[in-house]
Structures are given as structure tokens and as C-alpha cells.
C-alpha atoms as a PDB file:
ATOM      1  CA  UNK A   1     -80.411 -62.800  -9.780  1.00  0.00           C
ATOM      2  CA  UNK A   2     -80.039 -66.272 -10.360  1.00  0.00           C
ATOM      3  CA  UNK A   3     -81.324 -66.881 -14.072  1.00  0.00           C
ATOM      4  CA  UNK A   4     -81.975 -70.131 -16.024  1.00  0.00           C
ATOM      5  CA  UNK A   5     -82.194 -70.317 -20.222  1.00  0.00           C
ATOM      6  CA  UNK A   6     -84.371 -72.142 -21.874  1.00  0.00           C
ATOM      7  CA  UNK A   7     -83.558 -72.071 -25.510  1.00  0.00           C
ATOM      8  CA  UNK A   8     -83.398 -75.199 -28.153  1.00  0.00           C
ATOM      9  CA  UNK A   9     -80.786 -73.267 -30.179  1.00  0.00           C
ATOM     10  CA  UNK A  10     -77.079 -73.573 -28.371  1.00  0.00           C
ATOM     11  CA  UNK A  11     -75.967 -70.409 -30.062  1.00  0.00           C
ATOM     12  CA  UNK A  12     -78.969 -68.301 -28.471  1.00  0.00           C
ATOM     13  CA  UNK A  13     -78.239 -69.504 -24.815  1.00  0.00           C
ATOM     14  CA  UNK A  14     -74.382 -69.087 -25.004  1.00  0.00           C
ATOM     15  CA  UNK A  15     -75.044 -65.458 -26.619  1.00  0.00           C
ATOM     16  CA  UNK A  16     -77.261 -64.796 -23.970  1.00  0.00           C
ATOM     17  CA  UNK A  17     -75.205 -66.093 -20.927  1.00  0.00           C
ATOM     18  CA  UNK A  18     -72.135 -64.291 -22.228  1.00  0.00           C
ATOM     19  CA  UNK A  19     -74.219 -60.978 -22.317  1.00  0.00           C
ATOM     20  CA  UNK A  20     -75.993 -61.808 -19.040  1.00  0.00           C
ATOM     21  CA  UNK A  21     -72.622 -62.090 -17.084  1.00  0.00           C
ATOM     22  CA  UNK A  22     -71.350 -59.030 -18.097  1.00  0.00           C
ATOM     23  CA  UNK A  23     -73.985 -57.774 -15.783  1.00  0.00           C
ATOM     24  CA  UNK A  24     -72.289 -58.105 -12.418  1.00  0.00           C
ATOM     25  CA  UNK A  25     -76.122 -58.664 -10.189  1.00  0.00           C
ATOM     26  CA  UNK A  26     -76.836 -61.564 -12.573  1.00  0.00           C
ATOM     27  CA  UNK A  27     -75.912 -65.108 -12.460  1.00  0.00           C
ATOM     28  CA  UNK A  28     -77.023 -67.532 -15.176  1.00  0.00           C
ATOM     29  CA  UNK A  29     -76.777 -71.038 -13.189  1.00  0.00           C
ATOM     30  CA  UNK A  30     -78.351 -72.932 -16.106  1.00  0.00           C
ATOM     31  CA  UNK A  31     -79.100 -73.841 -19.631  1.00  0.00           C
ATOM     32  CA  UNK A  32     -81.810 -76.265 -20.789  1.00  0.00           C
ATOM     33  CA  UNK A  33     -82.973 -77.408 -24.597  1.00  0.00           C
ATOM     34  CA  UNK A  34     -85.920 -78.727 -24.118  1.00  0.00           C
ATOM     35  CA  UNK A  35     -88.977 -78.888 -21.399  1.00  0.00           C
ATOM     36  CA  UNK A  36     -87.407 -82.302 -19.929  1.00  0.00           C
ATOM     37  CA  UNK A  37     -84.314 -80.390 -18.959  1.00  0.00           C
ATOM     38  CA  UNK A  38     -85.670 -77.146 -17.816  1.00  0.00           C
ATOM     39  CA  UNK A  39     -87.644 -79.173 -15.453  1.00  0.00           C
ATOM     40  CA  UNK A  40     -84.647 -81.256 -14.141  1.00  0.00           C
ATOM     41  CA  UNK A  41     -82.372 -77.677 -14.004  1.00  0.00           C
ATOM     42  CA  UNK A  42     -85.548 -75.693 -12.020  1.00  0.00           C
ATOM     43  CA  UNK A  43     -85.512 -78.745  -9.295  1.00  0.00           C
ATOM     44  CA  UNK A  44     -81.536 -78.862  -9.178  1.00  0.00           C
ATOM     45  CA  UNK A  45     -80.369 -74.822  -9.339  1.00  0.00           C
ATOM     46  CA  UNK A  46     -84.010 -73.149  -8.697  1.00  0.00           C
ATOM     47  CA  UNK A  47     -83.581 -69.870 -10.231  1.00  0.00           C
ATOM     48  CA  UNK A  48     -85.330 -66.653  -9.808  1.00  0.00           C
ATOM     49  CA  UNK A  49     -85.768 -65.957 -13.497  1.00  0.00           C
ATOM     50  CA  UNK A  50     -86.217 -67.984 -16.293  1.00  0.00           C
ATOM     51  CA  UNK A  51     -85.895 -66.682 -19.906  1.00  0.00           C
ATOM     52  CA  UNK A  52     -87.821 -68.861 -22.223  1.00  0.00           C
ATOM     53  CA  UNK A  53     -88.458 -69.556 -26.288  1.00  0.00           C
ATOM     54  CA  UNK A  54     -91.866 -70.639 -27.111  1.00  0.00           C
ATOM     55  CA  UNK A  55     -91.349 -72.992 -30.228  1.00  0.00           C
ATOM     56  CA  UNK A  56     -88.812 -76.001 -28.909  1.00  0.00           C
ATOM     57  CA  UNK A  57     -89.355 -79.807 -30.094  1.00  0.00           C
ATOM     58  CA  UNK A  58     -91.717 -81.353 -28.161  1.00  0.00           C
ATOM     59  CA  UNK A  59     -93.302 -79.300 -25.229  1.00  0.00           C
ATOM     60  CA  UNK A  60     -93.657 -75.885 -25.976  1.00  0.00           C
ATOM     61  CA  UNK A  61     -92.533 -72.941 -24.044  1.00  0.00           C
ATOM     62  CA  UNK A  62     -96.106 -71.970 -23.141  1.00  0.00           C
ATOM     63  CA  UNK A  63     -96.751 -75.751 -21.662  1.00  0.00           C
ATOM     64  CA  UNK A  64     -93.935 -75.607 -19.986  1.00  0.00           C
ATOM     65  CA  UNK A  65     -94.612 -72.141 -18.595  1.00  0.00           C
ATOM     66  CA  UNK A  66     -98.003 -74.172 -17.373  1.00  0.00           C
ATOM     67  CA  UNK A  67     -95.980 -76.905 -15.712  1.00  0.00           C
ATOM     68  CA  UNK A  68     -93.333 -74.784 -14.532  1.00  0.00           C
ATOM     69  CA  UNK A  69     -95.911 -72.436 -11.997  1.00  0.00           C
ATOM     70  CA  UNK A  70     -97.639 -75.221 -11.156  1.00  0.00           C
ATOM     71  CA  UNK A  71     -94.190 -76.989  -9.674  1.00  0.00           C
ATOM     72  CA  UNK A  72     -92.243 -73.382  -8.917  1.00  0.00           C
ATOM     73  CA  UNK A  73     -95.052 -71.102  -8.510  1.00  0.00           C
ATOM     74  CA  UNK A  74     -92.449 -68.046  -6.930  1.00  0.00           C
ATOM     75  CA  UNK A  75     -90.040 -68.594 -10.407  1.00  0.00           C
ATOM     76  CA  UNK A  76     -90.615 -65.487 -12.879  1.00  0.00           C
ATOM     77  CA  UNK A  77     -91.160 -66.627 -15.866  1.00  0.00           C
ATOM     78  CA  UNK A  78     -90.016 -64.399 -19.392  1.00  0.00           C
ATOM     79  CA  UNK A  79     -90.575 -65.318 -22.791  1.00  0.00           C
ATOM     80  CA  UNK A  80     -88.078 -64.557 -25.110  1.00  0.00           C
ATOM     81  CA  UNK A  81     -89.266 -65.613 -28.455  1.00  0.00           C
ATOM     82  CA  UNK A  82     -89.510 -64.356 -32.222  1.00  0.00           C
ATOM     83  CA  UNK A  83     -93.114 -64.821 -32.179  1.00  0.00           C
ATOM     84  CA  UNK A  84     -95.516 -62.089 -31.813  1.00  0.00           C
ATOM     85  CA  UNK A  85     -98.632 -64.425 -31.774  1.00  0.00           C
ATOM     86  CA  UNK A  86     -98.122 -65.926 -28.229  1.00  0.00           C
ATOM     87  CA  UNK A  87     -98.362 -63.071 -26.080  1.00  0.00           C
ATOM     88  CA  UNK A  88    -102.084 -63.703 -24.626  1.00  0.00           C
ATOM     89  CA  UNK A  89    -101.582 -67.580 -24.370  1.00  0.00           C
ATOM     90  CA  UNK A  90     -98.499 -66.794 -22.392  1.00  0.00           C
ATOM     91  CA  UNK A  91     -99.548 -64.501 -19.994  1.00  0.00           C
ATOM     92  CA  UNK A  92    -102.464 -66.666 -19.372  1.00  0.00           C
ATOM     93  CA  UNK A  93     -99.697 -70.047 -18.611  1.00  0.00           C
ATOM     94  CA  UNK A  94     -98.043 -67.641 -16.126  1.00  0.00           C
ATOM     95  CA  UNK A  95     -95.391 -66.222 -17.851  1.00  0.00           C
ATOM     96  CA  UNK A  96     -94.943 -62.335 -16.518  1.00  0.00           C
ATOM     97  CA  UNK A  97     -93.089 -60.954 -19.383  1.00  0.00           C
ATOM     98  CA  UNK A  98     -92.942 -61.188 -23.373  1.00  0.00           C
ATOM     99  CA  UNK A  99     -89.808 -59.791 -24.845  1.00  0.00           C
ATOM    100  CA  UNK A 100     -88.867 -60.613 -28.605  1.00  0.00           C
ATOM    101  CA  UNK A 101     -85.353 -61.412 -29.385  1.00  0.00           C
ATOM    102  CA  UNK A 102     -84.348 -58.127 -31.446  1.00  0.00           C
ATOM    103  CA  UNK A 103     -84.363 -56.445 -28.340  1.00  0.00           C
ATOM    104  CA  UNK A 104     -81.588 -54.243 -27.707  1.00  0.00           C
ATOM    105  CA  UNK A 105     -79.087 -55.864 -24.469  1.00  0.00           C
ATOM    106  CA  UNK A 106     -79.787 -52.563 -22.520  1.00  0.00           C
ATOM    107  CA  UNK A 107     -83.826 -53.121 -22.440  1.00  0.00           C
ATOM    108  CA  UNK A 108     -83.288 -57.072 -22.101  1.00  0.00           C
ATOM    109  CA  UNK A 109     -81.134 -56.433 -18.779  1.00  0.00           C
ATOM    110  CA  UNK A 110     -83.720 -53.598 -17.567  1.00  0.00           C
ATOM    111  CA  UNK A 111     -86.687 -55.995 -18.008  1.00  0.00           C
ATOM    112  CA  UNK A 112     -84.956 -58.932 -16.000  1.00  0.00           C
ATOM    113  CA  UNK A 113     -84.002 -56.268 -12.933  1.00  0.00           C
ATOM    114  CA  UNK A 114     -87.907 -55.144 -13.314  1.00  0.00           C
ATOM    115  CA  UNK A 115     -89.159 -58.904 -13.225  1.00  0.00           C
ATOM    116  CA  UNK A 116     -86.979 -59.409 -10.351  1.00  0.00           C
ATOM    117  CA  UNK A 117     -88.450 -56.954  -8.969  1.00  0.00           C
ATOM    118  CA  UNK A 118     -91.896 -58.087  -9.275  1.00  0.00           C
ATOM    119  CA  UNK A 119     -92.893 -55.769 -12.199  1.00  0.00           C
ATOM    120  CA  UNK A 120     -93.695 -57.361 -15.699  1.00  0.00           C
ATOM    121  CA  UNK A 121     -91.643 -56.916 -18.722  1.00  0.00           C
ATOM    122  CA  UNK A 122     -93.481 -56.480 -22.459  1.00  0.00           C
ATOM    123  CA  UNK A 123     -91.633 -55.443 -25.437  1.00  0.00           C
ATOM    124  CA  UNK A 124     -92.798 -51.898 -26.223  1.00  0.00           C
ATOM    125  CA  UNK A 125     -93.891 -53.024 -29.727  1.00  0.00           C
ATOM    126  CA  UNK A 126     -96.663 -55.668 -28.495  1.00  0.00           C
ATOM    127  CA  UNK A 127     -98.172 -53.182 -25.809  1.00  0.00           C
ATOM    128  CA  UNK A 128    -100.626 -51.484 -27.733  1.00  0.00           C
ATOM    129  CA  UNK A 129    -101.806 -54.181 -29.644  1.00  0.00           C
ATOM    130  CA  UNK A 130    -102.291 -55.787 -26.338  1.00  0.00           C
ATOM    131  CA  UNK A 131    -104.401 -53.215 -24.356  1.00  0.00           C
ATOM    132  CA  UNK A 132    -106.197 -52.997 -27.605  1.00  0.00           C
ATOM    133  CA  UNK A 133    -107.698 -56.699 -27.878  1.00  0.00           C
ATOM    134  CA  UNK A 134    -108.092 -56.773 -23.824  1.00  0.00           C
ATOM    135  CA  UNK A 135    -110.731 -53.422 -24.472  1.00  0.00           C
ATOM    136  CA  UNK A 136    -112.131 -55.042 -27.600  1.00  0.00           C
ATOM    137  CA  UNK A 137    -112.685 -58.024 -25.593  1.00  0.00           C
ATOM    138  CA  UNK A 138    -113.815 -56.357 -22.277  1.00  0.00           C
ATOM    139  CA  UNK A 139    -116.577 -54.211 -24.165  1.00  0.00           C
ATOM    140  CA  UNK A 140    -117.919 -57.109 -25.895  1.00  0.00           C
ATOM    141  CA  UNK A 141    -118.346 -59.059 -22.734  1.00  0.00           C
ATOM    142  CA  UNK A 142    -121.807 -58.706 -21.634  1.00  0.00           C
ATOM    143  CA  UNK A 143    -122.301 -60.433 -19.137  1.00  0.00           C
ATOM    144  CA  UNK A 144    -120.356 -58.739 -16.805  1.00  0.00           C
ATOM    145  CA  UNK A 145    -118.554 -55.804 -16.994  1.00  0.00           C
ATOM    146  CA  UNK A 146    -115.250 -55.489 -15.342  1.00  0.00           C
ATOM    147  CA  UNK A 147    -114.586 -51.954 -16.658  1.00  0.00           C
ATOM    148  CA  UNK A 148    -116.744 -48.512 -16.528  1.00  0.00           C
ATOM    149  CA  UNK A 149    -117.141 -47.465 -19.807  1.00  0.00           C
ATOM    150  CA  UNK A 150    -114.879 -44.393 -18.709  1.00  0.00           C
ATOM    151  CA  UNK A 151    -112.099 -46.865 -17.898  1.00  0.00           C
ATOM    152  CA  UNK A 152    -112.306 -48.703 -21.330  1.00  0.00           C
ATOM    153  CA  UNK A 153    -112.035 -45.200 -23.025  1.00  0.00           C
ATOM    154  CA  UNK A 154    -108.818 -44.374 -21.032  1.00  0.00           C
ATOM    155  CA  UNK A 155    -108.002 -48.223 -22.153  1.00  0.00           C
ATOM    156  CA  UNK A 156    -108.378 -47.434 -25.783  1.00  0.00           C
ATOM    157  CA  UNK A 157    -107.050 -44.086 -25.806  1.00  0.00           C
ATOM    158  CA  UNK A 158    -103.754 -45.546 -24.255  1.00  0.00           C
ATOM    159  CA  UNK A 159    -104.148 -48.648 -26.593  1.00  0.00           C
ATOM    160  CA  UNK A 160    -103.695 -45.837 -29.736  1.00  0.00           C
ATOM    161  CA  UNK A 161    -100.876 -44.257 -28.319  1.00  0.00           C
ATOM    162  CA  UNK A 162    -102.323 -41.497 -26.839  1.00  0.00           C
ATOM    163  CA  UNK A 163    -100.329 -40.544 -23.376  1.00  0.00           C
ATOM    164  CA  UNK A 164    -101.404 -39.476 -20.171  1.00  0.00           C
ATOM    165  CA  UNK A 165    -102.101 -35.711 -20.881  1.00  0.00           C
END
């Protein structure tokens, strides 16, 4: 898995390429510190995987994200951030995973093998809030109605925590 950073603090992408390597089926082939760079490294190394902060000077992670599928649409795109806040605008730039940076290394290296393999990655934490506003906002769309109202139930119920029993 060739995997690019994309981090405005130094000490975050060294920590996180010296972790990364340890992992013999993953290659970090670049670092970038802001949105001018990332674009320069995607163009020179194109990477598989690129693990992202939202808040950098300048162009944000999430514009960047925008720019980024536009140019590399294929390139899996993870944010890695501190910021709960983002997760909806993210997903809707493109991004297909949302991780904060407590996460433990083993769950960090599981969701980049899962992106790679064309699943998504979410922090654990941020899921229910997340199915909860998409059945809030799906039941108070009338116009059209994606969901049965037997599907938004199952929606909420897994929303509060409820599992599949």
C-alpha cells in the first residue's frame, strides 16, 4: 500500500511514517504540509492512500479532499484529524474514512488495510452519532423518501446502539 501524509505538524507525519513502516504491506512514499504540496506529491508518487488533517494553513483538508478526487478520483482518501465536527462535510468532499488521532496503532493499521480494500474506515466513537443525524435527516425529508419507515427504525435502533438481535 503505497500511502501519502498530509499533516502541517512535522512531528505527526514522522510519528506516523515510523509506525506505518513497521507494517511490512505498507509503504509511506510521501509527506506533504500543506494542500500545495500534497498536490505536487499525488502527481509525482500517486499513492493508494492518503491520510489527511483537516485544519492546515491555507486550504483545508476537506478542500483539498474536493480537489484531490476531482484530479485522482481512484486515491482513497482518510481523514485523520482531532476534530469531531467534520465528519459529514468530509464524506461529502470524497473522503472514505474519518479516524481521530487518539486512535490506538492496531485500529489505525486495520482501517488503512480495509480502505485499501475498498471498505470505509470511521472511528467507532463518531458512528452512532452519524447514522443518527442521516435518520433525523432522512425522516424529515419530505419530499422524497429514500427509506421505508421500517428501514429508518432499523437505522435508529442501530444509531442507539442497539445490535443486530
Amino acid at each position: 500500500m503505497r500511502i501519502l501524509l498530509v499533516d502541517d505538524h512535522q512531528i505527526m507525519r514522522e510519528g506516523l511514517r515510523r509506525m506505518l513502516e513497521l507494517e511490512p504491506d505498507m509503504e509511506v512514499v510521501g509527506e506533504a504540509a500543506s494542500a500545495e504540496e500534497a498536490m505536487a506529491q499525488v502527481e509525482q508518487l500517486s499513492p493508494e492512500i492518503i491520510l489527511m488533517d483537516i485544519k492546515m494553513p491555507g486550504t483545508d483538508g476537506i478542500e483539498l479532499t474536493r480537489r484531490l478526487k476531482e484530479k485522482k478520483p481512484d486515491c482513497s482518501i482518510v481523514m485523520l484529524t482531532l476534530y469531531d465536527e467534520y465528519l459529514t462535510e468530509a464524506i461529502e468532499a470524497g473522503a472514505v474514512g474519518y479516524l481521530l488521532k487518539d486512535i490506538k496503532r492496531e485500529e489505525l493499521v486495520r482501517s488503512i488495510r480495509a480502505v485499501y480494500q475498498g471498505r470505509s474506515a470511521l472511528d467507532l466513537s463518531l458512528s452512532r452519532d452519524l447514522l443518527t443525524d442521516f435518520a433525523t435527516s432522512a425522516k424529515g425529508k419530505e419530499t422524497q423518501q429514500y427509506l421505508s419507515e421500517r428501514e429508518l427504525t432499523i437505522l435508529r435502533l442501530i444509531g442507539s446502539g442497539a445490535t443486530t438481535r
